[in-house]
N, C-alpha and C. Protein backbone atom coordinates (compact mmCIF):
# COMPACT_ATOMS: atom_id res chain seq x y z
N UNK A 1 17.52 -79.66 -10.32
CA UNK A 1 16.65 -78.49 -10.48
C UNK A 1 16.10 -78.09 -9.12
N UNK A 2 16.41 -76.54 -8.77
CA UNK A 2 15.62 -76.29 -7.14
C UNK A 2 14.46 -76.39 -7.38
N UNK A 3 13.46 -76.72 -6.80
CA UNK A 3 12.34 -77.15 -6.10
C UNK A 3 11.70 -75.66 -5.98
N UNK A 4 10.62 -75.07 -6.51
CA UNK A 4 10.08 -73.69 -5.89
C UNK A 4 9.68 -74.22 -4.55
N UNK A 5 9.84 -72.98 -3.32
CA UNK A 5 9.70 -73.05 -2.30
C UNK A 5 7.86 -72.47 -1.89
N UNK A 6 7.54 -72.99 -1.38
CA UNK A 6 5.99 -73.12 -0.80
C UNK A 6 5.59 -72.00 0.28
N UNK A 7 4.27 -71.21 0.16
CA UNK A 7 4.12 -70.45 0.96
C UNK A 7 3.69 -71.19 2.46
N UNK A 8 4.02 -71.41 3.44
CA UNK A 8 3.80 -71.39 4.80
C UNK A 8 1.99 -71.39 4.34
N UNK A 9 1.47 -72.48 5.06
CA UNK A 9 -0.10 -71.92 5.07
C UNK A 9 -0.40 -71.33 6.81
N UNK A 10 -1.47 -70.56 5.87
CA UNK A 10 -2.21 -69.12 6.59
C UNK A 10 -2.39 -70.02 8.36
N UNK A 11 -2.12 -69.36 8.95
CA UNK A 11 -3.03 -69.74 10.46
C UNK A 11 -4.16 -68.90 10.86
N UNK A 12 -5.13 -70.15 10.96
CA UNK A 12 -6.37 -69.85 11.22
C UNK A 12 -6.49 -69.20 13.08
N UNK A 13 -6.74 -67.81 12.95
CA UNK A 13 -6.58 -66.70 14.39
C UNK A 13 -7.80 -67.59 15.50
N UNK A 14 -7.50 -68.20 16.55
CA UNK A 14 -8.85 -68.79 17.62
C UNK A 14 -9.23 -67.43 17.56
N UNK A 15 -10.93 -67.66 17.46
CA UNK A 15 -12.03 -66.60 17.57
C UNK A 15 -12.64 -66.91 18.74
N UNK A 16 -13.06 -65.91 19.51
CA UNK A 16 -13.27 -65.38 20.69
C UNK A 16 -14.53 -64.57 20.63
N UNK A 17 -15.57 -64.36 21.32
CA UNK A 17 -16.39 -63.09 21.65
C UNK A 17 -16.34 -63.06 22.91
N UNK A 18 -17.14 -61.71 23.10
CA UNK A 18 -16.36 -60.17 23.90
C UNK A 18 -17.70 -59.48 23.69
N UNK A 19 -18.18 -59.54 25.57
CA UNK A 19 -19.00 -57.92 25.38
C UNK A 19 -18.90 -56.99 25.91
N UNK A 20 -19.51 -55.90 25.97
CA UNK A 20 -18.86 -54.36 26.39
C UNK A 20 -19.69 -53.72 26.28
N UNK A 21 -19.81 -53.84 28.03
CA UNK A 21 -21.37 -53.29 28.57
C UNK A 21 -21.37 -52.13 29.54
N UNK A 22 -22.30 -51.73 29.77
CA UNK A 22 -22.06 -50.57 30.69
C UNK A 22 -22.93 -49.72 30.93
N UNK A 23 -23.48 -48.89 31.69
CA UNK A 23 -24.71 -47.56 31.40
C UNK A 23 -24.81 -46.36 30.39
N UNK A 24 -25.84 -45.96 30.32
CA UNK A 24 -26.17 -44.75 29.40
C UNK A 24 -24.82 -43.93 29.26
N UNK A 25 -24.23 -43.46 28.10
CA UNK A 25 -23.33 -42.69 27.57
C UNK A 25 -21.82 -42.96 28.16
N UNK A 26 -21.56 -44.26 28.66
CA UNK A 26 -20.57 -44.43 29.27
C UNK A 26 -19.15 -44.19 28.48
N UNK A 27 -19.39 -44.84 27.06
CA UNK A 27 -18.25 -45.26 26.20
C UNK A 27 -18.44 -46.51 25.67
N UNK A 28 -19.12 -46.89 25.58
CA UNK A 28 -19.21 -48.19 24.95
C UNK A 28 -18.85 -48.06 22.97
N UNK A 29 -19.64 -47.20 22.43
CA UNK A 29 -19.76 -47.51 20.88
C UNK A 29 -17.96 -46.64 20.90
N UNK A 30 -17.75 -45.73 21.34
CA UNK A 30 -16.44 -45.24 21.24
C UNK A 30 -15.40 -46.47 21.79
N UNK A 31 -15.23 -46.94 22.76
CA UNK A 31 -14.39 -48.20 22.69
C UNK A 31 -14.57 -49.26 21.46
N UNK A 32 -15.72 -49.81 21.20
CA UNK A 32 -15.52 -50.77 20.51
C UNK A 32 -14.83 -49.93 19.10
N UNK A 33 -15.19 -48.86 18.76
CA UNK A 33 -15.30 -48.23 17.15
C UNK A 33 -13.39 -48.06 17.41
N UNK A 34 -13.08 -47.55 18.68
CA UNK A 34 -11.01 -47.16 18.50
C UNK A 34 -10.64 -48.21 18.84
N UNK A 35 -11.05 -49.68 18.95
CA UNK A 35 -9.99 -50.70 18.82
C UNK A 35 -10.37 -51.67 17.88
N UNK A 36 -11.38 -51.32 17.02
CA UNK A 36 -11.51 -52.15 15.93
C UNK A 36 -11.12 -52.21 14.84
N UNK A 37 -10.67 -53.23 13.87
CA UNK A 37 -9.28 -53.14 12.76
C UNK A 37 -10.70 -52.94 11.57
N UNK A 38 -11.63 -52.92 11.75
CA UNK A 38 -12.89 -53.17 10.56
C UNK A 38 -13.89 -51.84 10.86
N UNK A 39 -14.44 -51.22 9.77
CA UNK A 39 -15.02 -50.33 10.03
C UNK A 39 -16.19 -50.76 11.36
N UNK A 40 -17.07 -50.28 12.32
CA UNK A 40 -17.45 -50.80 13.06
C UNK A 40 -18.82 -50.79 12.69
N UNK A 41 -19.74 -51.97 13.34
CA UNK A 41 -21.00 -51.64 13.19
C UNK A 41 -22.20 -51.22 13.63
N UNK A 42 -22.95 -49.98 13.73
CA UNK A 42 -23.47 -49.14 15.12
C UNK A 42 -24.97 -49.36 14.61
N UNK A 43 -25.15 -49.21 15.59
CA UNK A 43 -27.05 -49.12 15.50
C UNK A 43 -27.27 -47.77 16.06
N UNK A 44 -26.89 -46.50 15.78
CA UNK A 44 -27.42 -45.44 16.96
C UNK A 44 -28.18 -44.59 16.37
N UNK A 45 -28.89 -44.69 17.36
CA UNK A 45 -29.87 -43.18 16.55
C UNK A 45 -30.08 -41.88 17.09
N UNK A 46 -30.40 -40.53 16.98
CA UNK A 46 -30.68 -39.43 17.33
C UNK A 46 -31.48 -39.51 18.46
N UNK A 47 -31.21 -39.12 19.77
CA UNK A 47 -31.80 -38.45 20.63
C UNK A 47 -33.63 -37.98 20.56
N UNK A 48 -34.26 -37.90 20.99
CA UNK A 48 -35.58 -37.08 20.75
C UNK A 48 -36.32 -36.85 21.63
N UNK A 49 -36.91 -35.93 21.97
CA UNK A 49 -37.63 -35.38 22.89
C UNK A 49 -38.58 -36.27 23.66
N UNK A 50 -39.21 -38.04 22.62
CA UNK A 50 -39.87 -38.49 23.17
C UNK A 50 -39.34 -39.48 24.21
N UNK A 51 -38.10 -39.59 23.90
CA UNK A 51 -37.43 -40.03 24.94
C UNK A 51 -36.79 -39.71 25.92
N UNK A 52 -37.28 -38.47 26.29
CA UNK A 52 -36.76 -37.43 27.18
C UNK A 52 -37.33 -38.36 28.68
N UNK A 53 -38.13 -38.34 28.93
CA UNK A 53 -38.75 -39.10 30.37
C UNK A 53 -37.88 -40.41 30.28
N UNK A 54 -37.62 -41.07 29.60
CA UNK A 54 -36.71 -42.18 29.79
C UNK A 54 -34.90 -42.39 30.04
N UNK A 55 -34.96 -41.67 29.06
CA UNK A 55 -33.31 -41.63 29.18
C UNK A 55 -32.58 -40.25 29.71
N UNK A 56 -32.37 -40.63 31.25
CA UNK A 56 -31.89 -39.20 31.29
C UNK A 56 -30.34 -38.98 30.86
N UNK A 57 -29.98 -37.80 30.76
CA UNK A 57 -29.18 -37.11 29.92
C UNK A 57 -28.48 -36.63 31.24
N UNK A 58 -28.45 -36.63 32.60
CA UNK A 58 -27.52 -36.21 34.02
C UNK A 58 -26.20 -36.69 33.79
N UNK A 59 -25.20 -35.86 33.02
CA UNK A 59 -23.82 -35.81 33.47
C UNK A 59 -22.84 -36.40 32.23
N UNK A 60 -24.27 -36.63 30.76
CA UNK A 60 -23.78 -36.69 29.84
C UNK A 60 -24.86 -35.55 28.71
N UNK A 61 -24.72 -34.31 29.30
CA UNK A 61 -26.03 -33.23 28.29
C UNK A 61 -25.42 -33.56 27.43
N UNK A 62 -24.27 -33.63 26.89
CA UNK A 62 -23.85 -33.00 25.30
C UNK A 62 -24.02 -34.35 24.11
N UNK A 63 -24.20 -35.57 24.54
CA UNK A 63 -24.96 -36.65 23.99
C UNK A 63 -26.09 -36.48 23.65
N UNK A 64 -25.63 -37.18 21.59
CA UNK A 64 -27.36 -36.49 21.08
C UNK A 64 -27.49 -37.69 20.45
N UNK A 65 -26.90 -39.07 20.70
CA UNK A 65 -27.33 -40.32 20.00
C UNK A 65 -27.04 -41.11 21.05
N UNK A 66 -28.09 -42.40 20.95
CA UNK A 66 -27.82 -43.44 21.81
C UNK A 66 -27.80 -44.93 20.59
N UNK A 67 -27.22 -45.97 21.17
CA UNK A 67 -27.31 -47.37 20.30
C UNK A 67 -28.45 -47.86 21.14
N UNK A 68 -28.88 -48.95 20.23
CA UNK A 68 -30.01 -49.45 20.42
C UNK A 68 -30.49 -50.58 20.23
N UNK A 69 -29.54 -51.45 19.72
CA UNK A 69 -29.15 -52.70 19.54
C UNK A 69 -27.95 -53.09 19.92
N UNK A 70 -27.00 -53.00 19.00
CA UNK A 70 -26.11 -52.96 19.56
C UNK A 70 -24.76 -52.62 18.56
N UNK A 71 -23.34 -52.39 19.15
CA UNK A 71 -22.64 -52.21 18.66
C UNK A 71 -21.36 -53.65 18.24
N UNK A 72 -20.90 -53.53 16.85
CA UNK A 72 -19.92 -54.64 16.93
C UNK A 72 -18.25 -54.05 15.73
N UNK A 73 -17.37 -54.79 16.57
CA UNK A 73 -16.39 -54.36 15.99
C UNK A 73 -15.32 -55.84 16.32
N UNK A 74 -14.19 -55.68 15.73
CA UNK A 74 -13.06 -57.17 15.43
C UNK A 74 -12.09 -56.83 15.80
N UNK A 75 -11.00 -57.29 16.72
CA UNK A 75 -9.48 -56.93 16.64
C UNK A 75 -9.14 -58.35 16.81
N UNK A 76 -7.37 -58.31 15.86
CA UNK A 76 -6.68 -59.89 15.91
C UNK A 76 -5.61 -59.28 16.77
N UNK A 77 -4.94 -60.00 17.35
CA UNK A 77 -3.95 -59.54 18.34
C UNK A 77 -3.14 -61.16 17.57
N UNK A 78 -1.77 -60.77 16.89
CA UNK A 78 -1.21 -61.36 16.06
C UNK A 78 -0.32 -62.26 16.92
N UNK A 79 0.68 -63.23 16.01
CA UNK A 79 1.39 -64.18 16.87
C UNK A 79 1.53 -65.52 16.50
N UNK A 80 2.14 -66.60 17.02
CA UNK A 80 2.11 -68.17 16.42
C UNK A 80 0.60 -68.65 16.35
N UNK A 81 0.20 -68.29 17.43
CA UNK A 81 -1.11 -68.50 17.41
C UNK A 81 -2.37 -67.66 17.57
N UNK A 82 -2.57 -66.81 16.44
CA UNK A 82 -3.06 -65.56 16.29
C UNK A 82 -4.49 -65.81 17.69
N UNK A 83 -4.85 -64.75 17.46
CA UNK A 83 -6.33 -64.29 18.60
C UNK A 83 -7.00 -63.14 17.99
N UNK A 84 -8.10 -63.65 17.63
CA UNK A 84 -9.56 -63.11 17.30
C UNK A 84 -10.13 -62.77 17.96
N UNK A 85 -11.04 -61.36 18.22
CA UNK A 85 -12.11 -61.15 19.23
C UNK A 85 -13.06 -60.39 18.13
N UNK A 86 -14.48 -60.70 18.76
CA UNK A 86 -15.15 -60.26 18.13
C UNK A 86 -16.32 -59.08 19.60
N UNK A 87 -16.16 -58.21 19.10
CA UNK A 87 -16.84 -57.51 20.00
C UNK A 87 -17.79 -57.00 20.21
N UNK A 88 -19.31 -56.97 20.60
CA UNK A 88 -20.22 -56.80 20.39
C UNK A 88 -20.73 -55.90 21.87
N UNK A 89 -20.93 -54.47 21.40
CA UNK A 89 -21.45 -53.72 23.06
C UNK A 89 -22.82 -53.55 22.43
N UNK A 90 -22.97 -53.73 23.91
CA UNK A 90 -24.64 -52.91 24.36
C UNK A 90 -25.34 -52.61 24.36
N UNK A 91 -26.38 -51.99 24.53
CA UNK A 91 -27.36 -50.81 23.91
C UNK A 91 -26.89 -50.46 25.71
N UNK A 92 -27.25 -49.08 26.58
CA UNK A 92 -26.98 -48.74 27.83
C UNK A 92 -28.39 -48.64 28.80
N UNK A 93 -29.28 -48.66 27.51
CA UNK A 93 -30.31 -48.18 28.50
C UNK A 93 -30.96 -49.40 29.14
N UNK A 94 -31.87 -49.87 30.22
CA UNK A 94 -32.31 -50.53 30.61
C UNK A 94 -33.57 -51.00 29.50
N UNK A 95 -34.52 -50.35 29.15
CA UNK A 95 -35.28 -50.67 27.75
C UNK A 95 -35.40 -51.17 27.11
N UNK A 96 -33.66 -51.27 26.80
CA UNK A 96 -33.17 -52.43 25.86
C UNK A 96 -32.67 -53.76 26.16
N UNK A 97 -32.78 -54.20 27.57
CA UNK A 97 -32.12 -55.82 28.44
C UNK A 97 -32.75 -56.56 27.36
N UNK A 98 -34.25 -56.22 26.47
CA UNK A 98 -34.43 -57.50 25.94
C UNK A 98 -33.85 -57.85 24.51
N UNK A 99 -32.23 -57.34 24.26
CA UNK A 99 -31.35 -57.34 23.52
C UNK A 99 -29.86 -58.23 24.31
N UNK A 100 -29.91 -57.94 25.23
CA UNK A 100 -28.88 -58.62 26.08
C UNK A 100 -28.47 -60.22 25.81
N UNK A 101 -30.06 -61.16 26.32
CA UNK A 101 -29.57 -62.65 25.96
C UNK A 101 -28.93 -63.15 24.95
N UNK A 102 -29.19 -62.35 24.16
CA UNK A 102 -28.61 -62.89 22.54
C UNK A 102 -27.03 -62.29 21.99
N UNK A 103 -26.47 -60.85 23.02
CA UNK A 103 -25.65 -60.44 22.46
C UNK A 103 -24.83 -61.00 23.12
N UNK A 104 -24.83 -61.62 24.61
CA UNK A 104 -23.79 -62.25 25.36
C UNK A 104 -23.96 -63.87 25.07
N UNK A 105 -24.68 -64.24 24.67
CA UNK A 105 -25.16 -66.34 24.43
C UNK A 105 -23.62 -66.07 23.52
N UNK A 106 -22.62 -67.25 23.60
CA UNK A 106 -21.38 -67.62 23.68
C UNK A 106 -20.66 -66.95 23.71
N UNK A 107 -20.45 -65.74 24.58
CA UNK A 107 -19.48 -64.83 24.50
C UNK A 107 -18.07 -65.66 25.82
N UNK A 108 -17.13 -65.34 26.02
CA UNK A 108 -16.37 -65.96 26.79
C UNK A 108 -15.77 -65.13 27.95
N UNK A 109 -16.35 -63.96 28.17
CA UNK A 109 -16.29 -62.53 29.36
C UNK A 109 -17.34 -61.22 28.66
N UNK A 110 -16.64 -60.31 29.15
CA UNK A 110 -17.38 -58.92 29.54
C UNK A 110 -16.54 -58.08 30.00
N UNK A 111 -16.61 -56.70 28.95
CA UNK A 111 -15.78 -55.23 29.79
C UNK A 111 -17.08 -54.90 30.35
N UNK A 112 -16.78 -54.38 31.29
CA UNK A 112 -18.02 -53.22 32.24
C UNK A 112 -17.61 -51.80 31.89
N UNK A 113 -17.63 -51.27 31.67
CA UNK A 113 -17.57 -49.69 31.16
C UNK A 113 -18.03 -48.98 32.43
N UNK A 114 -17.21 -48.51 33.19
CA UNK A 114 -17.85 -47.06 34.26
C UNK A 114 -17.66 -45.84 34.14
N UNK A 115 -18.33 -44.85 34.38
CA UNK A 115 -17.88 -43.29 34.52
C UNK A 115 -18.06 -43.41 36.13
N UNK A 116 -17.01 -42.70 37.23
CA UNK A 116 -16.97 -42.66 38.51
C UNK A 116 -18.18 -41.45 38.70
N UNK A 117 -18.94 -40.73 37.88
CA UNK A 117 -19.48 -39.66 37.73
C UNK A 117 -20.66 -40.60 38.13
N UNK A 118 -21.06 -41.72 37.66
CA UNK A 118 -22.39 -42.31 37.63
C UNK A 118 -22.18 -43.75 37.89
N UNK A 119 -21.80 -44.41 38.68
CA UNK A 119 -21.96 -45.71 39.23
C UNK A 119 -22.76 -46.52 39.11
N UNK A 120 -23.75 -45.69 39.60
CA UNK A 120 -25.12 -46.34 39.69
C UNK A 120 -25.69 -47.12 38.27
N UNK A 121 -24.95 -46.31 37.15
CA UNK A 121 -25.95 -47.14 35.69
C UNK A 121 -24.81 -48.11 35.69
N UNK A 122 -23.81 -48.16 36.23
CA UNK A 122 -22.99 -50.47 35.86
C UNK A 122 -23.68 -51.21 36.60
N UNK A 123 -24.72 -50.88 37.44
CA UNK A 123 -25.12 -52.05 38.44
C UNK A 123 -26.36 -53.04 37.68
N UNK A 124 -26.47 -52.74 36.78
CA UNK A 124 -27.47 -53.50 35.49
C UNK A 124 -26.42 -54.76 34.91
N UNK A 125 -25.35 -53.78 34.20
CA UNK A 125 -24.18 -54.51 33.29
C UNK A 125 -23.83 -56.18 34.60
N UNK A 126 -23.45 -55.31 35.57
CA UNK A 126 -22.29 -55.86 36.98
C UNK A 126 -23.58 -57.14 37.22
N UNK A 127 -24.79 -56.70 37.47
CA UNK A 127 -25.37 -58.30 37.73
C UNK A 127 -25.99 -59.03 36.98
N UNK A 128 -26.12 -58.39 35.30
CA UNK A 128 -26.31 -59.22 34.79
C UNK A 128 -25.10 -60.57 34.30
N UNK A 129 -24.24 -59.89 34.30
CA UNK A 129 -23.12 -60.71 34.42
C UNK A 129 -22.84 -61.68 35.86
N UNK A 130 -23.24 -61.18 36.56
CA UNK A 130 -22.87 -62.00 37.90
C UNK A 130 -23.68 -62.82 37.86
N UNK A 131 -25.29 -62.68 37.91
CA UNK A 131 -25.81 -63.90 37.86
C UNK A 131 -25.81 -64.72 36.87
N UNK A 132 -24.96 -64.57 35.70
CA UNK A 132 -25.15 -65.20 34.84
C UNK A 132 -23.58 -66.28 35.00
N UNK A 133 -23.09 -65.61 35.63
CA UNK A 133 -21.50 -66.73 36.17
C UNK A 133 -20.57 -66.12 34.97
N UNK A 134 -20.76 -65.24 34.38
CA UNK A 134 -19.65 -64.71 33.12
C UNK A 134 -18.82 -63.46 33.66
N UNK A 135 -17.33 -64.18 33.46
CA UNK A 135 -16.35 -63.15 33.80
C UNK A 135 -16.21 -62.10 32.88
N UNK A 136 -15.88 -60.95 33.89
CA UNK A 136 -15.86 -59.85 33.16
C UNK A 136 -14.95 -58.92 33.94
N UNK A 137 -14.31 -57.70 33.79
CA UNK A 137 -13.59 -57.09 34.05
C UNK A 137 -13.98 -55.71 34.25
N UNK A 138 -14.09 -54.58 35.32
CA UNK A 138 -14.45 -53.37 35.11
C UNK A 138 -13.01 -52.34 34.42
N UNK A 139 -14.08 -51.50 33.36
CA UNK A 139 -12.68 -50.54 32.50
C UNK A 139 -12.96 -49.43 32.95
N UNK A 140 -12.44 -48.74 33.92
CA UNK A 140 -13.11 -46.70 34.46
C UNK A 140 -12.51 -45.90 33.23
N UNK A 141 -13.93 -45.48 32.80
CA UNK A 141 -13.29 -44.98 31.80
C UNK A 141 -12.78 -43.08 31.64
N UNK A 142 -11.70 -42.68 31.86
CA UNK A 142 -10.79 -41.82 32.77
C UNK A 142 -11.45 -40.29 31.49
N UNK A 143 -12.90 -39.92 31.90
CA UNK A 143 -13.07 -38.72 30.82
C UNK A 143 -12.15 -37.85 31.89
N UNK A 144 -12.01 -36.92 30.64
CA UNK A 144 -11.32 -35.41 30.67
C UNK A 144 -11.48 -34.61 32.07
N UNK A 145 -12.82 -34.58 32.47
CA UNK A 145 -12.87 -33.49 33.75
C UNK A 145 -13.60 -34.87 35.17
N UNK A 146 -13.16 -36.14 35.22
CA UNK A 146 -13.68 -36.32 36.50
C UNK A 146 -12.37 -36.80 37.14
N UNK A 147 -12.66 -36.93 38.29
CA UNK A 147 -11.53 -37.45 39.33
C UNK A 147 -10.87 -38.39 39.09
N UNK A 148 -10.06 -39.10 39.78
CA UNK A 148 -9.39 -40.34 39.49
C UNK A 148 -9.11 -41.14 40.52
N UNK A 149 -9.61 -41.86 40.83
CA UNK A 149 -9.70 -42.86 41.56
C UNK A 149 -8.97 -44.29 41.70
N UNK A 150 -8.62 -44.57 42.94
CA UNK A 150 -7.59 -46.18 42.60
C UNK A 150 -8.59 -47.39 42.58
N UNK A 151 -8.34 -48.16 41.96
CA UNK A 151 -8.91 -49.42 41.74
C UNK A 151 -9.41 -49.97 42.44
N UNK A 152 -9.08 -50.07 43.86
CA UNK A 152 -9.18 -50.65 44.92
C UNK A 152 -10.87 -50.05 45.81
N UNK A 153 -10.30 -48.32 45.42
CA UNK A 153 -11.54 -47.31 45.54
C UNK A 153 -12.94 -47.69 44.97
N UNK A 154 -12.52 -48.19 43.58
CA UNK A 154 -13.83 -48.62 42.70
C UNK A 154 -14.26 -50.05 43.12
N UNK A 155 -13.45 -50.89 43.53
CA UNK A 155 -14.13 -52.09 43.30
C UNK A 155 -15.00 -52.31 45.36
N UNK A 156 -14.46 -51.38 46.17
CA UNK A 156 -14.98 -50.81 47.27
C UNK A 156 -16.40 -50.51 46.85
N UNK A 157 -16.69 -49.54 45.79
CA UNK A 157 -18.11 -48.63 46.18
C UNK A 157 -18.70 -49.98 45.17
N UNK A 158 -18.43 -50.21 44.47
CA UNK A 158 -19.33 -51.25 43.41
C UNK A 158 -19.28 -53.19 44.15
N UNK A 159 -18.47 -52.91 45.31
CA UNK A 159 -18.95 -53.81 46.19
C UNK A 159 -18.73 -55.32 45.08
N UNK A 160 -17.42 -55.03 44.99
CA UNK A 160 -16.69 -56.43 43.46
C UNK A 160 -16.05 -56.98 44.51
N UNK A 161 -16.30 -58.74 44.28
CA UNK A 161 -15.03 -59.34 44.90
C UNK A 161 -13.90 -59.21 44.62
N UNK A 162 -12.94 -59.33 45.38
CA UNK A 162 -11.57 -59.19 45.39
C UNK A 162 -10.76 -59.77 43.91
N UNK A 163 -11.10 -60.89 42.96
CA UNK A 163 -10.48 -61.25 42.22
C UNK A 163 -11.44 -60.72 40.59
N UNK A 164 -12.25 -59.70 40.80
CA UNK A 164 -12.43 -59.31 39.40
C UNK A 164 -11.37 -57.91 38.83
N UNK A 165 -10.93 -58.29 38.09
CA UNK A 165 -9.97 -57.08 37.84
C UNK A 165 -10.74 -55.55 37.39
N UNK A 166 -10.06 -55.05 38.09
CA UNK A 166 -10.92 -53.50 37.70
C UNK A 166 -9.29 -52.39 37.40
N UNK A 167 -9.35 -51.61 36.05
CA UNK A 167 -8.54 -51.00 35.62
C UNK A 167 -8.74 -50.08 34.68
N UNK A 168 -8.21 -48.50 34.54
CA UNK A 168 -8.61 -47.29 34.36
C UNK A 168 -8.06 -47.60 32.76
N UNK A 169 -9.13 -46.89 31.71
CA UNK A 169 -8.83 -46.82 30.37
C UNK A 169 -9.44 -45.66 29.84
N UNK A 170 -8.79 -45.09 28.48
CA UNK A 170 -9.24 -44.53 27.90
C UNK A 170 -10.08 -44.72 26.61
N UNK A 171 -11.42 -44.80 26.48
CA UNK A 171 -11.91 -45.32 25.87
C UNK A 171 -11.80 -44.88 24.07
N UNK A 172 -10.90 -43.58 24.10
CA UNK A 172 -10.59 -43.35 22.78
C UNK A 172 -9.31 -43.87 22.20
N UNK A 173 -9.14 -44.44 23.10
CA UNK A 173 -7.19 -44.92 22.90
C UNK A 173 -7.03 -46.22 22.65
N UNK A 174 -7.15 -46.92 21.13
CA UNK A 174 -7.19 -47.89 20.47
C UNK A 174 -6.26 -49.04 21.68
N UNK A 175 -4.69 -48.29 22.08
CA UNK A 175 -3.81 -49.05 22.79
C UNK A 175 -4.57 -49.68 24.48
N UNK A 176 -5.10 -48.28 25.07
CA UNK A 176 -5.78 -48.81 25.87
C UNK A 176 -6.81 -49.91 26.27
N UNK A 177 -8.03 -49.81 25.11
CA UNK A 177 -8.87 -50.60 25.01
C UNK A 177 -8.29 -52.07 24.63
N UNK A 178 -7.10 -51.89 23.61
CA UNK A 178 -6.53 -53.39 23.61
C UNK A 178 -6.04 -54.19 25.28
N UNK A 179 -5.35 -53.09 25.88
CA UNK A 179 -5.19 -53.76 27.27
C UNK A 179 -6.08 -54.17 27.80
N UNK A 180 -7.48 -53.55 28.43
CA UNK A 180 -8.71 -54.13 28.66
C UNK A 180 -8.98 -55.05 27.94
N UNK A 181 -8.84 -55.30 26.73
CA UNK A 181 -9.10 -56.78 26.21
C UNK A 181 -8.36 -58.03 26.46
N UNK A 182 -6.97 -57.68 26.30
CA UNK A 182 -6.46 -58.50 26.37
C UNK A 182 -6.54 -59.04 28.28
N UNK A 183 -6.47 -58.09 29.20
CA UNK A 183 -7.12 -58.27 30.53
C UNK A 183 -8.25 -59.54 30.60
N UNK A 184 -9.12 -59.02 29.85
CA UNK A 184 -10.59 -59.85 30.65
C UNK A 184 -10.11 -61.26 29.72
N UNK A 185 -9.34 -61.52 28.55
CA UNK A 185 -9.70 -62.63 27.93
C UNK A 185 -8.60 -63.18 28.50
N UNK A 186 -7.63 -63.32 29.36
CA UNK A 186 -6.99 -63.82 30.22
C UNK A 186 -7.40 -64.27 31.06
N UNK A 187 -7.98 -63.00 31.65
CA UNK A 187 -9.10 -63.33 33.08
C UNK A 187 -10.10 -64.71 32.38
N UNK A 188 -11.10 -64.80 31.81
CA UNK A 188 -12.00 -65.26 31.19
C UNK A 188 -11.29 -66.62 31.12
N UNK A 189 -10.48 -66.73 30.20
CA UNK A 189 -10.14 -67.96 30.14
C UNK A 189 -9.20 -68.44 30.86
N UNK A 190 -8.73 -68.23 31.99
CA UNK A 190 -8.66 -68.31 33.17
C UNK A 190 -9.58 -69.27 34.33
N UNK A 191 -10.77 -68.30 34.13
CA UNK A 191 -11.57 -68.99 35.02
C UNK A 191 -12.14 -69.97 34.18
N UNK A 192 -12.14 -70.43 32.79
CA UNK A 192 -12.67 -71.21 32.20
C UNK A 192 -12.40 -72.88 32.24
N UNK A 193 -10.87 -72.38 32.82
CA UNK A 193 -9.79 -73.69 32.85
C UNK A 193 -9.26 -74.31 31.57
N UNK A 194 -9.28 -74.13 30.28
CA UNK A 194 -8.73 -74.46 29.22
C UNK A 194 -7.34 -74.36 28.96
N UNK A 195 -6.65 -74.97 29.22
CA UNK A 195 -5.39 -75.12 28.63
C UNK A 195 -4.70 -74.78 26.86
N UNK A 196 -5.84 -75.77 26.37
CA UNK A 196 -5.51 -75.45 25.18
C UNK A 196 -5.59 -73.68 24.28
N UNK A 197 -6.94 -72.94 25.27
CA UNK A 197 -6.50 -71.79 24.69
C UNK A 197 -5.84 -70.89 25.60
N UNK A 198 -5.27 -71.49 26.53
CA UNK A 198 -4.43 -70.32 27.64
C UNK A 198 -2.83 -70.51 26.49
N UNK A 199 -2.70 -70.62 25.79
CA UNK A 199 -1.93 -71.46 25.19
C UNK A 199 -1.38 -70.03 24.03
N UNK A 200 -2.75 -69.55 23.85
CA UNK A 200 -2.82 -68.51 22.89
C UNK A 200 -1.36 -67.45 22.65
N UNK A 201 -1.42 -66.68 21.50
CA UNK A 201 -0.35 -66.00 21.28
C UNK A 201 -0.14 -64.59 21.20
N UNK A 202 -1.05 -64.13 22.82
CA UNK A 202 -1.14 -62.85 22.19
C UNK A 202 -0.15 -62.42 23.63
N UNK A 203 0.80 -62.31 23.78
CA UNK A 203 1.35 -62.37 25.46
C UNK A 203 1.62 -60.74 25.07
């Protein structure tokens, strides 16, 4: 008598977190929301006049919501040995740093989110990460009407050592944002020295 044949059991995907940080209106809730396989989860709220003295609006007017906690979203990047990320961005404004400790405590890197339009708001993201010793990766994120710049250009004015990877994405482009991920969690565990999850199956 044949024997019924047995389903293969499930492999459990290594889980990973991932944050994705950056200044006021950069792209952050739009990256995490186009590469996430799960509806995403936003904290943002409407704009308002009383926050006019705080948050300026220079070079993003047409923004009428900001997050405020923060944003989170999931992608598996499939394989023998599947890969989980769990992604959790930001809030952008400075106001909110006292949201930060808790959204990066075991995360294993960091996207930096830039507009070349405004530099100046990653230099929050860029050292809180630096002094904190957590790798992270800058993503330029390539809107519609600004210049374009080489990598080399950016990691010049933002004054990055030579071995953090910095690379141009589109933050609406599910494919893109997967490259930036899959980037820093290379990078990341990389500098982590683990073997066992350099091992992973997402090549």
């Amino acid at each position: 008598m044949q024997q019924p044949e047995l389903d293969a059991p499930a492999v459990v995907p290594e889980t990973l977190k991932l944050v994705v940080a950056g200044g006021f209106g950069v792209g952050k809730t739009t990256f995490v929301g186009a590469v996430s396989e799960i509806p995403p989860l936003r904290t943002e709220e409407l704009l308002t006049e009383a926050g006019s003295g705080t948050d300026s609006l220079e070079g993003v007017q047409s923004k009428t919501t900001t997050t405020v906690a923060m944003d989170f979203g999931r992608i598996t990047f499939p394989g023998p040995e599947p890969l989980q990320l769990l992604l959790f961005g930001t809030p952008g404004q400075d106001r909110f740093q006292m949201f930060w400790p808790g959204l990066t405590a075991g995360a294993i890197g960091a996207v930096v989110l830039v507009d070349t339009r405004r530099l100046q708001d990653s230099f929050t993201a860029l050292g809180h990460f630096e002094e904190r010793g957590l790798p992270f990766v800058v993503a330029v994120n390539e809107f519609d009407d600004t210049h374009r710049y080489e990598p080399a250009e950016v990691r010049d004015a933002l004054e990055l050592s030579s071995d953090v990877p910095v690379m141009p994405c589109d933050a609406r482009l599910a494919d893109s944002c997967a490259g930036v991920l899959m980037t820093v969690t290379h990078y990341a565990l990389d500098r982590s020295r683990s073997p066992q999850l350099l091992s992973g199956g997402f090549q």
